[in-house]
Protein backbone atom coordinates (compact mmCIF):
# COMPACT_ATOMS: atom_id res chain seq x y z
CA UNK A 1 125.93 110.08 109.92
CA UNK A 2 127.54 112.05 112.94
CA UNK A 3 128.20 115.53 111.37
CA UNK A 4 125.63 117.88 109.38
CA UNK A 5 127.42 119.13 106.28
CA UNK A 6 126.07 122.37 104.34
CA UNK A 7 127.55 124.18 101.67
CA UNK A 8 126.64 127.77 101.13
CA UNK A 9 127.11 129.49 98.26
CA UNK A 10 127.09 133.13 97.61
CA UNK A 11 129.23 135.99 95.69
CA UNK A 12 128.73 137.82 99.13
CA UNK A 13 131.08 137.30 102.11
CA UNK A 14 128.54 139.47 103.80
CA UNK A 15 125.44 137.08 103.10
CA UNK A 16 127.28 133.91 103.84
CA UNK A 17 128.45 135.12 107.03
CA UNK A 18 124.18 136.13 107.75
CA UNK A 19 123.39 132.38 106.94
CA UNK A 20 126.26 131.38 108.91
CA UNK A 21 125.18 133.29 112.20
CA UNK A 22 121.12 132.13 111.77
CA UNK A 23 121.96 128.46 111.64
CA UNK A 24 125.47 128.15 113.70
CA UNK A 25 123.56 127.28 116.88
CA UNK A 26 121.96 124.74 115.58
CA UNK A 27 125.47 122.50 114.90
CA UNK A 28 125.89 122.14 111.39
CA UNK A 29 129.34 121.99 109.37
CA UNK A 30 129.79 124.88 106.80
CA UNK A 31 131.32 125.03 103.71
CA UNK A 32 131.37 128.36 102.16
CA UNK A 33 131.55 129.24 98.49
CA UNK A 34 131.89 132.43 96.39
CA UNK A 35 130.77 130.98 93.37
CA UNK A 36 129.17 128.39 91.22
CA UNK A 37 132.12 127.08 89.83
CA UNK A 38 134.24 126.85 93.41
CA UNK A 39 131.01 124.92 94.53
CA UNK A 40 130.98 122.29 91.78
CA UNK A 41 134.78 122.01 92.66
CA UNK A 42 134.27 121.55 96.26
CA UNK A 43 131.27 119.02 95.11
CA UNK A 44 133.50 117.19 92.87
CA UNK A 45 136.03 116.45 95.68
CA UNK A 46 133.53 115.89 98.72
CA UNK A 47 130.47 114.35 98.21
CA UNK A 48 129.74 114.53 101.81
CA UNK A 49 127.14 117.21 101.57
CA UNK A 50 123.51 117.19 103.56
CA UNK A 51 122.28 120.38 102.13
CA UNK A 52 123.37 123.24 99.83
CA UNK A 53 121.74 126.76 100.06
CA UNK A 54 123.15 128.79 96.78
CA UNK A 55 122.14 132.21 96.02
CA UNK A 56 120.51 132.65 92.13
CA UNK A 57 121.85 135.54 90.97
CA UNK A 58 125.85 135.33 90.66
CA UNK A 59 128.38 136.46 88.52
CA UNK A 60 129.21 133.79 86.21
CA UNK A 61 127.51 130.75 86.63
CA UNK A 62 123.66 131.55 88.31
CA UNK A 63 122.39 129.69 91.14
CA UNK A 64 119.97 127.67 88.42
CA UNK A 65 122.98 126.64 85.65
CA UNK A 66 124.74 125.98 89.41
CA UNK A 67 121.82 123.15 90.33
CA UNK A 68 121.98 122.12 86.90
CA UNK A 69 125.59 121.15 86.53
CA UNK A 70 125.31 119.53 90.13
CA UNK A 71 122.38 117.23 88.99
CA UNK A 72 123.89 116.14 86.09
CA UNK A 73 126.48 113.63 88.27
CA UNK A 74 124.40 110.87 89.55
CA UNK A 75 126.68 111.03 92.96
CA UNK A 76 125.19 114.24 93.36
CA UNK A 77 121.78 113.55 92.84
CA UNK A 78 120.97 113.21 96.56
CA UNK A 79 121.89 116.80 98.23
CA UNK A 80 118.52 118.97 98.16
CA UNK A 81 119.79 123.04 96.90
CA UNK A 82 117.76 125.52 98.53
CA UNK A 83 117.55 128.98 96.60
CA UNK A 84 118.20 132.07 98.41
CA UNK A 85 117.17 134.92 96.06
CA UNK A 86 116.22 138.78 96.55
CA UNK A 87 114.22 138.91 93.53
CA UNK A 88 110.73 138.52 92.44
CA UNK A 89 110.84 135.89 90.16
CA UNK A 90 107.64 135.20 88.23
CA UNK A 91 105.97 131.28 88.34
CA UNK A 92 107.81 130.20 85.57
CA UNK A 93 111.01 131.92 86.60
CA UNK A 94 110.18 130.01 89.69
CA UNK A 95 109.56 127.11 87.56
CA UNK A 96 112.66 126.58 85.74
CA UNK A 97 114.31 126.36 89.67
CA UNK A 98 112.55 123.51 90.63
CA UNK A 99 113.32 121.90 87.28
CA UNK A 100 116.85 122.37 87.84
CA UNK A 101 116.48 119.78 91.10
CA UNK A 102 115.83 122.13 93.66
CA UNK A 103 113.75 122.06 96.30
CA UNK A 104 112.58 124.68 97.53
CA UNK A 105 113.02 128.84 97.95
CA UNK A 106 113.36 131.36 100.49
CA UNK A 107 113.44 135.17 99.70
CA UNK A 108 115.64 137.89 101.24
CA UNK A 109 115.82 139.38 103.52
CA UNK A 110 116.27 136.12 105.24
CA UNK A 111 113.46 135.31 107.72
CA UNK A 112 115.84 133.65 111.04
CA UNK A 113 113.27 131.50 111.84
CA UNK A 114 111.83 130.42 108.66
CA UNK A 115 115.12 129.64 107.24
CA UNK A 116 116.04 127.20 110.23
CA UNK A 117 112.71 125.71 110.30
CA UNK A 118 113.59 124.82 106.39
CA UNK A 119 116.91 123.61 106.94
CA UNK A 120 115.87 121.31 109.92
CA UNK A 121 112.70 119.60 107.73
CA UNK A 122 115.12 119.09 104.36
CA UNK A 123 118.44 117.39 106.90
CA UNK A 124 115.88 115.38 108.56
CA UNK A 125 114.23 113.93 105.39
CA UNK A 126 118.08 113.91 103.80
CA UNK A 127 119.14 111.73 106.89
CA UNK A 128 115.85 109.22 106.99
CA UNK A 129 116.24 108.93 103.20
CA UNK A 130 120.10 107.97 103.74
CA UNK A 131 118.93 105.50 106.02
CA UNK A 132 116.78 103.48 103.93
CA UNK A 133 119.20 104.15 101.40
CA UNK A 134 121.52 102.16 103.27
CA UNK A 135 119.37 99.73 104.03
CA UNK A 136 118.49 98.97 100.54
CA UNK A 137 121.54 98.92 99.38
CA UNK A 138 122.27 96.23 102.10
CA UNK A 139 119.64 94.11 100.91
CA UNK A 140 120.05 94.33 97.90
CA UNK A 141 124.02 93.00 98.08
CA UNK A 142 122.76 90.06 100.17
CA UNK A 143 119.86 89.04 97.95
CA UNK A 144 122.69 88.86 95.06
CA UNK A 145 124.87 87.04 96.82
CA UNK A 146 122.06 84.42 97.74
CA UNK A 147 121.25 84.10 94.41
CA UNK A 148 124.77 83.26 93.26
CA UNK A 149 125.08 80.81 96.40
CA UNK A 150 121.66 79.17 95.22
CA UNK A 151 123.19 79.18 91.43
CA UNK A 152 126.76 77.55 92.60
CA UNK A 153 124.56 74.86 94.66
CA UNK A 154 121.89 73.42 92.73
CA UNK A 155 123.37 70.26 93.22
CA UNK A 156 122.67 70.34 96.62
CA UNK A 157 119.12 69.89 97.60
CA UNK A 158 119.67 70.79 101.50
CA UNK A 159 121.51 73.84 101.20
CA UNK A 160 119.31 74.83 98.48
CA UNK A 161 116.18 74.53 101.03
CA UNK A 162 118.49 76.33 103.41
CA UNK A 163 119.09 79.26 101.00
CA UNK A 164 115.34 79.41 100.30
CA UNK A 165 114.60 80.33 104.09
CA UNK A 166 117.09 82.96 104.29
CA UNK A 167 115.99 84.20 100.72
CA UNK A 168 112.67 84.47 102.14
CA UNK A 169 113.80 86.46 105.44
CA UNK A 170 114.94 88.73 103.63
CA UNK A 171 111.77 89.42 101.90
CA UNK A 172 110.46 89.54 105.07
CA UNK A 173 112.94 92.38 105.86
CA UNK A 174 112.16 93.64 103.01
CA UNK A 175 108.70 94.20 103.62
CA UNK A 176 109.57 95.73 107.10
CA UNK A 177 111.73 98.46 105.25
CA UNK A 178 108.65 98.94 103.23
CA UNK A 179 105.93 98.68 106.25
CA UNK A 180 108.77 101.79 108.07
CA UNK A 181 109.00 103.74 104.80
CA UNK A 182 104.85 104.06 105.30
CA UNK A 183 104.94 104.66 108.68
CA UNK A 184 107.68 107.52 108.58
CA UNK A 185 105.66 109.37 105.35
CA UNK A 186 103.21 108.86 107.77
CA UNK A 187 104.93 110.60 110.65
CA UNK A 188 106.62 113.33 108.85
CA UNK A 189 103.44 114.39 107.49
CA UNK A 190 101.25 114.31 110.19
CA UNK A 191 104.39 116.39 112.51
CA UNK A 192 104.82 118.82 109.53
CA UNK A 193 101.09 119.64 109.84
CA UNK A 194 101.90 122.05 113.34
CA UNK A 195 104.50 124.23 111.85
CA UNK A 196 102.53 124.52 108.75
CA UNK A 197 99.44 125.49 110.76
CA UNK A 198 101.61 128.15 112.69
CA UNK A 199 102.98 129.23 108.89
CA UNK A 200 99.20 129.79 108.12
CA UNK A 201 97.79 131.59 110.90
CA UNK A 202 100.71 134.39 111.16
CA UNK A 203 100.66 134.69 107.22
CA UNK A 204 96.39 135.05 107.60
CA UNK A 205 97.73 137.73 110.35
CA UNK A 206 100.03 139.64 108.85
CA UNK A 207 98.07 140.20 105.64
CA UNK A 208 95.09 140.84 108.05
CA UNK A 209 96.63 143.30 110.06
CA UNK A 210 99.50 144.59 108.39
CA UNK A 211 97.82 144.90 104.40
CA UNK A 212 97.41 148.18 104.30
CA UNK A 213 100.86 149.16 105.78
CA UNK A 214 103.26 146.71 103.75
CA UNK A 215 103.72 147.66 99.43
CA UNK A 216 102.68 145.45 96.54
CA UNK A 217 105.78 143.08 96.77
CA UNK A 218 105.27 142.52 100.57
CA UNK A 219 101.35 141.81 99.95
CA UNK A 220 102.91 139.44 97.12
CA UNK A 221 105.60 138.23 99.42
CA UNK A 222 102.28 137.04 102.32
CA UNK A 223 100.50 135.66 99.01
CA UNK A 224 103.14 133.27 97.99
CA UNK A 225 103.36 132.08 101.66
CA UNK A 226 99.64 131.45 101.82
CA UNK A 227 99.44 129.94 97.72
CA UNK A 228 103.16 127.69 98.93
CA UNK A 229 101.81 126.77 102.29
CA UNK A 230 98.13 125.55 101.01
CA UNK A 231 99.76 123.52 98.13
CA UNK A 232 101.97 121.78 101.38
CA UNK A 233 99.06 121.42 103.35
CA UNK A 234 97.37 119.36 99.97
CA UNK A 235 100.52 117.68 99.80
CA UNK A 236 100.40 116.51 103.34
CA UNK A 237 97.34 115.41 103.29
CA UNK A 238 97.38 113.03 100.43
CA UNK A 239 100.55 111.81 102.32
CA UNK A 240 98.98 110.93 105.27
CA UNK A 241 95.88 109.16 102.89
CA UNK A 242 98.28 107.00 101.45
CA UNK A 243 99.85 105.77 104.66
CA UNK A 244 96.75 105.55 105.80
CA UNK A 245 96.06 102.45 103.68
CA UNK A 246 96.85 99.48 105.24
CA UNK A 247 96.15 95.44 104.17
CA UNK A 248 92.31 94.54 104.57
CA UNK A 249 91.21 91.15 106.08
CA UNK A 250 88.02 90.04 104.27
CA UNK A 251 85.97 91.05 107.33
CA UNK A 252 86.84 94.51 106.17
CA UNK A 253 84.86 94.46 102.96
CA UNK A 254 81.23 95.15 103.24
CA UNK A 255 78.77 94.03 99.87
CA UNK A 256 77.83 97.98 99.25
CA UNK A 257 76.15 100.11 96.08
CA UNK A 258 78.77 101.09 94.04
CA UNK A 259 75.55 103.48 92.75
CA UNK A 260 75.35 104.58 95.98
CA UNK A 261 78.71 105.63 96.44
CA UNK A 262 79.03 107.25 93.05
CA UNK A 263 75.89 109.60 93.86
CA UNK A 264 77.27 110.71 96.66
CA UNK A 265 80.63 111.63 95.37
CA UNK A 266 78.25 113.17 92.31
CA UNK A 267 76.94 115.53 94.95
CA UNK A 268 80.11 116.53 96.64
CA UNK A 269 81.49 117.79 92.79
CA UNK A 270 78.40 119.34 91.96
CA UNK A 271 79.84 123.08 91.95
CA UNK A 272 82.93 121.63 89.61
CA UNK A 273 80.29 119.50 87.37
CA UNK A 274 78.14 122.60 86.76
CA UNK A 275 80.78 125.40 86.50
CA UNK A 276 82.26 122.69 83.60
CA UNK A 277 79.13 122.06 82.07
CA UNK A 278 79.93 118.33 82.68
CA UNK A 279 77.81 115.57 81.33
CA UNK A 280 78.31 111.97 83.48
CA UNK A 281 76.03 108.97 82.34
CA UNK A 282 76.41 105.89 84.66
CA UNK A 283 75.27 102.93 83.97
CA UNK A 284 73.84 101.11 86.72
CA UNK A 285 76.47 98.90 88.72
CA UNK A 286 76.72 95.76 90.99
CA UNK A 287 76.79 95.35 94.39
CA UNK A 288 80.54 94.28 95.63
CA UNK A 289 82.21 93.45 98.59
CA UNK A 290 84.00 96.60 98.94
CA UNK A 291 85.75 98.85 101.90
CA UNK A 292 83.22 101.62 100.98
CA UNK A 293 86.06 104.53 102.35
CA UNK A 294 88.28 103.24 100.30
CA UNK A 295 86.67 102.83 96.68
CA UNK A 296 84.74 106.26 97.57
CA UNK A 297 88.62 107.61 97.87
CA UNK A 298 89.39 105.67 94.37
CA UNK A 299 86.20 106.99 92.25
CA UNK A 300 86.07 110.35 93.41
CA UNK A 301 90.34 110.91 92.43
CA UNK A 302 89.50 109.28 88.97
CA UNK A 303 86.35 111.55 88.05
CA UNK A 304 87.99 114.66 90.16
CA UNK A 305 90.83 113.80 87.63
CA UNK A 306 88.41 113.86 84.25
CA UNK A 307 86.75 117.05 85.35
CA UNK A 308 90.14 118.64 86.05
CA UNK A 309 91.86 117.70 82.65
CA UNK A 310 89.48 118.33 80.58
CA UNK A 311 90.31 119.96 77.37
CA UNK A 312 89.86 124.10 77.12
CA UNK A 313 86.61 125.07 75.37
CA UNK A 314 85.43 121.31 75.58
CA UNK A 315 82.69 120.25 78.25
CA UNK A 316 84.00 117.04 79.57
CA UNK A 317 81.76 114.14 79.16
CA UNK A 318 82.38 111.41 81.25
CA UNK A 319 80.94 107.37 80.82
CA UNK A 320 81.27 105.15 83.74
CA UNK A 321 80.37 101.39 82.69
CA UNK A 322 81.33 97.85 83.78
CA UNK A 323 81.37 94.13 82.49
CA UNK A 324 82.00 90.91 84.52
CA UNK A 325 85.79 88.75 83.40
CA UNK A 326 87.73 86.21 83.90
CA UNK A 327 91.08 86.36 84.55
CA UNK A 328 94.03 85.16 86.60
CA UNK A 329 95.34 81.73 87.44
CA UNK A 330 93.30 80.25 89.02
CA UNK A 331 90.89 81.87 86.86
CA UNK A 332 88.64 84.17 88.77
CA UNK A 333 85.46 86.47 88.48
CA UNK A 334 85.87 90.15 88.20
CA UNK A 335 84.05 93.27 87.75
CA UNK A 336 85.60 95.59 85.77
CA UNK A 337 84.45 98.95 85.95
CA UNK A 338 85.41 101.61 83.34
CA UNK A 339 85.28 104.99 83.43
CA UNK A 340 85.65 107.01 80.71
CA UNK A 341 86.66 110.80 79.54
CA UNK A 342 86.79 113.29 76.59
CA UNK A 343 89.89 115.29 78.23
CA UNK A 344 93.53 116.06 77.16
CA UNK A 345 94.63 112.17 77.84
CA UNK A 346 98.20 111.02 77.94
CA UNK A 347 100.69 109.13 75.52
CA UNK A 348 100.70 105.45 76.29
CA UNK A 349 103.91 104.80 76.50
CA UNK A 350 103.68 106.28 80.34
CA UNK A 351 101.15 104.37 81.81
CA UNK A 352 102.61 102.94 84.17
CA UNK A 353 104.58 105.80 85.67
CA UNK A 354 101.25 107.46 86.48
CA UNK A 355 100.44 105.32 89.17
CA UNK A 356 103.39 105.99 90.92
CA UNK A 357 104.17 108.39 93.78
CA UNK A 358 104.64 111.90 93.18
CA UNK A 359 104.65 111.05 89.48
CA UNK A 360 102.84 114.07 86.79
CA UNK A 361 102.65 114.19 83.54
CA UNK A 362 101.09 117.24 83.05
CA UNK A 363 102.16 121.32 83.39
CA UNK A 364 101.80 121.62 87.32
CA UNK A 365 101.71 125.13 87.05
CA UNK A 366 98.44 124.60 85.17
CA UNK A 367 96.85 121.93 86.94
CA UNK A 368 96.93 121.86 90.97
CA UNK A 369 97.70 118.56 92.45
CA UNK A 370 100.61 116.46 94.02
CA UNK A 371 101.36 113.51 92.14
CA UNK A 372 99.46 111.13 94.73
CA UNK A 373 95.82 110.51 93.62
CA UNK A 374 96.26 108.02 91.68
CA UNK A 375 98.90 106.34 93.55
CA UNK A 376 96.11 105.87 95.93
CA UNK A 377 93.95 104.55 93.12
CA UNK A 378 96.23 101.61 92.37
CA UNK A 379 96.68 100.43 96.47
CA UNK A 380 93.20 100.45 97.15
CA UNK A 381 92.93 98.43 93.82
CA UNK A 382 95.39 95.96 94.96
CA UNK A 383 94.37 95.79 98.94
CA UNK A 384 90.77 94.73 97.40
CA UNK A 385 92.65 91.78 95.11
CA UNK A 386 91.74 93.68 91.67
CA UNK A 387 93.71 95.73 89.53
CA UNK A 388 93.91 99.51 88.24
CA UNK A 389 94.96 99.99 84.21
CA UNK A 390 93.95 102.83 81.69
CA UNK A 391 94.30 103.80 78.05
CA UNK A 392 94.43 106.81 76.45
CA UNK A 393 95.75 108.88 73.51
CA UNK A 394 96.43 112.54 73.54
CA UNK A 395 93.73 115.15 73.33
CA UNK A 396 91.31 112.37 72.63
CA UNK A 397 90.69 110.95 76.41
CA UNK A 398 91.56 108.44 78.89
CA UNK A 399 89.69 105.14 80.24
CA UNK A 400 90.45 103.94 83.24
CA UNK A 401 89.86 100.22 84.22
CA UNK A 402 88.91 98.78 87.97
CA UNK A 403 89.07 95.08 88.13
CA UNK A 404 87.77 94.17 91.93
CA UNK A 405 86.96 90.46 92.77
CA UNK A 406 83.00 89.41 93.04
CA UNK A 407 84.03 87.74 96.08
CA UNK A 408 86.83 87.28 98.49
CA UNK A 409 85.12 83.79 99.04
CA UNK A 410 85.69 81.13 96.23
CA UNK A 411 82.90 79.38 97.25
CA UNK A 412 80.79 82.58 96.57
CA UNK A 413 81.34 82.81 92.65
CA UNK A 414 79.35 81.39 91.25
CA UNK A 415 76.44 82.43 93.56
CA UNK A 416 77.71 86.25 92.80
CA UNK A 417 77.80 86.16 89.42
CA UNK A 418 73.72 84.01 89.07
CA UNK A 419 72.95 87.04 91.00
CA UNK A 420 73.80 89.76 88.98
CA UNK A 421 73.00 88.49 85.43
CA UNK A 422 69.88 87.68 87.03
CA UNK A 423 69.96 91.76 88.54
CA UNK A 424 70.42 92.57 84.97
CA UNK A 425 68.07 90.18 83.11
C-alpha cells in the first residue's frame, strides 16, 4: 500500500482547497467532492480509499445520511469518515455521528496541526489494520485449502501426517499474527500517550490563561478537548492493560487471600460505595494460587461494574459467594466464585459479546467506559486455567461466575480441597 488515498468532501471549493493546503505536505492523494452523492459515486467506482473527511452540513444529502449510505456496502466498511463541522452540535447530535460509522470530529475553523495529527493516527491504524487484514485473509485461504487436501487424502496415511504438520504451522502463524496484533495495541497506545499528554497540557493552558478572554462556545470548544481527550487517555490505558497480559507459567501464581484482595479493592471504592449507599456482603473465601495483580484487576472491573450500573433510585446491593466443582475432562477441581448485583442487567441472549473487545451494551453517553473491562476479566480468567460466565435478566441484575483451578498441580487436589472443607468445617 504505496499511495495514501483521501477523499474530501465539501459543498465548498473554498474549504476543500484549506484541507488540501494543511495536509498536501504530508503526501497524500486527494480526491475532492462537492457533495454526498458525487462521493458515494466516486466510492462506488474506487474503493481505494484510506480516509474520508466530509463536512456535515450539505445541501442535499448531510455529512451523517453521507456515512450512512457508505456503511451500508460491506466493501466500504473499512475507510474511517472524519466530520468536519462548524457547528455546535449537542452529545446526542454528536451521538448519532458516531453511530453512522464515524470516527471521530474536528470543528472549524480547522486547527493545522490538530487536523494532521488526526489524519496521521487514523492512516496509520487504517494501514496496520490492512495488514493483518491481509494476513488473515491469507491464512485463512491456506487453512481451506489444507482441509480439502486432508479431505481428498484420507486414504493416505503419510500425506495425511504430512498435512497435519503444516496444518499445525499454520496455527503457529496464527498465533504469531495474534501475539503482533497485542504487541502493536500495545505500541500504538503507549506512543499515542505523548501527543495526548501535549493535547492536555495546552488545553489545561489555554482555559487557564485564556478563560476569561475567549466566549462561551470557545470555553465549550477547550471543554470538549479536555472531556474527548480524558475519555482517550481511559481508553489508552485499558489498551495498554490488556496487552499487558501475557501467558503465566505456574511459578507465576502465588496461594494469596482472595479476602485480602477484595478488602483492599473495598477501600479503594469507598467514596463510590458510600456516595451509592452500596451494601456488599462477602462471604469468606479460599486461599488460591492466584497472580494477585491480575485477579485484583478482574474483581475490582466486576464490582466497579455493579456499582456503576446500578439502577436509578435503587442502592445497589452486591453478594460475592463461592462453591468448589467439578468440571472438565479430565475432571478437575474448581472454585467458583460468584458475584452478584441488583443493577439494570442485560438480556441473555448477548452474553457472550460482552466479553469481547470494545463491545457495550449499554447508552455510552450515560455510562463512562471503553468497552475493555471485561475483556480483561475473561483473559485473566483463562491465563489462570478457569473460566468467566454470567447471567442476568433486565432490570433485575447480573451474576457473574469465576471458575479458577485449586491447583495448577494435579497432584495437589485433593490436598487443596481436605484443606478447605476442613477451613470451613
Amino acid at each position: 500500500m504505496s499511495e495514501i488515498k483521501i477523499l474530501l468532501v465539501d459543498d465548498r471549493e473554498d474549504n476543500l482547497l484549506s484541507i488540501e493546503t494543511i495536509l498536501a505536505s504530508d503526501g497524500y492523494s486527494f480526491v475532492k467532492a462537492n457533495s454526498g452523492r458525487q462521493a458515494l459515486k466516486i466510492l462506488l467506482k474506487d474503493q481505494d480509499f484510506n480516509l474520508v473527511l466530509m463536512d456535515v452540513k450539505m445541501p442535499g444529502l448531510s455529512g451523517f445520511e453521507t456515512a450512512s449510505l457508505i456503511y451500508e456496502r460491506d466493501k466500504l466498511k473499512h475507510i474511517p469518515v472524519i466530520f468536519i463541522t462548524a457547528y455546535n452540535y449537542s452529545e446526542e447530535k454528536v451521538y448519532e455521528g458516531y453511530k453512522t460509522g464515524a470516527v471521530d470530529y474536528i470543528y472549524k475553523p480547522i486547527n493545522a496541526q490538530l487536523l494532521k495529527a488526526k489524519v496521521s493516527v487514523f492512516i496509520d491504524l487504517y494501514k496496520k489494520n490492512h495488514q493483518l487484514i491481509i494476513q488473515e485473509q491469507k491464512l485463512i485461504s491456506i487453512n481451506k485449502n489444507l482441509a480439502i487436501e486432508i479431505r481428498e487424502r484420507k486414504k493416505s496415511e503419510d500425506k495425511i501426517r504430512s498435512l497435519n504438520v503444516r496444518l499445525l504451522e499454520n496455527i503457529e502463524h496464527l498465533k504469531d499474527a495474534n501475539t503482533e496484533l497485542a504487541r502493536f495495541a500495545y505500541v500504538a497506545s503507549h506512543d499515542l500517550q505523548e501527543p495526548l499528554r501535549k493535547i492536555q497540557t495546552y488545553g489545561d493552558l489555554l482555559k487557564n490563561k485564556y478563560a476569561s478572554v475567549l466566549d462561551e462556545p470557545g470555553r465549550n470548544y477547550i471543554d470538549r478537548i479536555q472531556n474527548g481527550s480524558a475519555r482517550l487517555q481511559n481508553l489508552i490505558k485499558d489498551i495498554l492493560s490488556y496487552s499487558r497480559l501475557t501467558e503465566n507459567d505456574e511459578g507465576a501464581f502465588i496461594k494469596s487471600d482472595l479476602n485480602n484482595i477484595l478488602n483492599e479493592i473495598l477501600i479503594d471504592l469507598e467514596f463510590k460505595i458510600q456516595d451509592s449507599d452500596a451494601k456488599i456482603k462477602i462471604t469468606k473465601l479460599p486461599q488460591l494460587p492466584v497472580n494477585p495483580g491480575q485477579i485484583r484487576q478482574l474483581f475490582q472491573n466486576i464490582i466497579g461494574n455493579a456499582l456503576k450500573f446500578s439502577r436509578r433510585g435503587i442502592p445497589p446491593k452486591i453478594n460475592i459467594t463461592y462453591d468448589i466443582i467439578e468440571k472438565g475432562n479430565p475432571l478437575r477441581l474448581y472454585c467458583n466464585i460468584y458475584i452478584q448485583d441488583n443493577g439494570i442487567g442485560f438480556d441473555q441472549s448477548y452474553v457472550e459479546q460482552i466479553f469481547s473487545l470494545f463491545k457495550r451494551l449499554d447508552d455510552s453517553s450515560t455510562h463512562e467506559g471503553t468497552g475493555i473491562g471485561l475483556a480483561i476479566c475473561k483473559k485473566v480468567a483463562e491465563q489462570h486455567g478457569g473460566f468467566i460466565s454470567a447471567t442476568s435478566k433486565l432490570n433485575e441484575g447480573s451474576t457473574f461466575i469465576i471458575s479458577l483451578p485449586l491447583s495448577h498441580d494435579e497432584r495437589k487436589i485433593s490436598a487443596e480441597k481436605q484443606s478447605i472443607e476442613n477451613t470451613n468445617c
